[in-house]
Protein backbone atom coordinates (compact mmCIF):
# COMPACT_ATOMS: atom_id res chain seq x y z
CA UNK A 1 0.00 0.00 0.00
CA UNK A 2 3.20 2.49 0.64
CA UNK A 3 3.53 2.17 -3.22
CA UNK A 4 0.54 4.18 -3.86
CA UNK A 5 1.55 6.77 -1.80
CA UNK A 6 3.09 10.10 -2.71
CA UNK A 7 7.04 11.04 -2.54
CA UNK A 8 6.03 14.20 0.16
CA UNK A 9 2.80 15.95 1.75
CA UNK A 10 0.62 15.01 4.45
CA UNK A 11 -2.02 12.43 5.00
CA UNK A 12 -4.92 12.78 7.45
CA UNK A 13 -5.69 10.28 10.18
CA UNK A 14 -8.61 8.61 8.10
CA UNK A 15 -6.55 8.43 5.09
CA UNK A 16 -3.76 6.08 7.27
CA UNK A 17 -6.19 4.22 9.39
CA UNK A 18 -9.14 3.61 6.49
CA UNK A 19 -12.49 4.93 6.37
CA UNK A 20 -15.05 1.87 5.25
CA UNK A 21 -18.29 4.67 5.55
CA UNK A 22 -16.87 6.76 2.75
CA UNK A 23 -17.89 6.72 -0.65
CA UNK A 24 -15.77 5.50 -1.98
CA UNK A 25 -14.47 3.68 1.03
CA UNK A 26 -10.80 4.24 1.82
CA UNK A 27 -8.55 1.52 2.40
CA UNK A 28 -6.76 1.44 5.51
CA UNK A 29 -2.66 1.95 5.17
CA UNK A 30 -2.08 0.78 8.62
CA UNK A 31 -4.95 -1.58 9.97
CA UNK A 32 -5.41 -0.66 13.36
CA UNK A 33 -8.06 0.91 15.41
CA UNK A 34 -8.07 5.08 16.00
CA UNK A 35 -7.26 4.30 20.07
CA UNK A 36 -4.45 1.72 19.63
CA UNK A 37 -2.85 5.04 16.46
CA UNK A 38 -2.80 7.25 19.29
CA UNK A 39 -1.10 5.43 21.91
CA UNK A 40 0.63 4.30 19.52
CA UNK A 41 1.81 8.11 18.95
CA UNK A 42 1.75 8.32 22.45
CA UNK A 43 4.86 5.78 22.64
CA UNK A 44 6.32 6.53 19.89
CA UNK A 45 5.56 2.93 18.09
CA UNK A 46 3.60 5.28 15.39
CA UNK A 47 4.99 8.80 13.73
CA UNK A 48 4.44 12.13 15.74
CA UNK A 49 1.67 14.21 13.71
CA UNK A 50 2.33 17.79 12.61
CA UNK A 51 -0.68 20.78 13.39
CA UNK A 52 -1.39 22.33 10.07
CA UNK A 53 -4.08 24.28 11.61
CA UNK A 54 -5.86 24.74 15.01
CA UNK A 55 -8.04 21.76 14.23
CA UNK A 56 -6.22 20.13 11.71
CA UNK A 57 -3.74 17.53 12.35
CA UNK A 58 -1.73 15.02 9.38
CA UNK A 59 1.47 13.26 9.21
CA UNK A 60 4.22 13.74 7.05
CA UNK A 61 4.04 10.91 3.75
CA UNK A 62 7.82 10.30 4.28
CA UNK A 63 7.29 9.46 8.29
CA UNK A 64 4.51 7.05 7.27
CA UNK A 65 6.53 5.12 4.22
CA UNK A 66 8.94 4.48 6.65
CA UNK A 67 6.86 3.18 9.17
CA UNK A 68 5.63 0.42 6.59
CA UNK A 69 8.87 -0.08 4.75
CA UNK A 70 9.86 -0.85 8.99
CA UNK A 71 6.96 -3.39 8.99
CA UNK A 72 8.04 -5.30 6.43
């Protein structure tokens, strides 16, 4: 799934962890729950987000390709 990504930008939370209600439904990146990302974040298992706005939060592409490229 890394291979579809882009070389650099961000990706939002339900763009990494899947979205099934969507139309069309997004496919999940990394298949794990939105409690387990977070403490995952938390610990540092999963990539530190960056605050594009006051309500807005994404991680880097780059931080996430490595993360899977890790997994494998």
């Amino acid at each position: 799934m890394a291979d579809n990504l882009p070389q650099t930008g961000f990706l939002r939370q339900r763009q990494i962890l899947g979205d099934p209600k969507a139309q069309p439904p997004i496919p999940a990146i990394i298949p794990v729950g939105k409690s387990t990302w977070w403490a995952g974040v938390k610990s540092g298992r999963f990539p530190q987000p960056v605050k594009l706005g006051p309500r807005t939060t994404a991680w880097r592409v780059e931080d996430i390709r490595r993360l899977c490229e890790g997994a494998k």
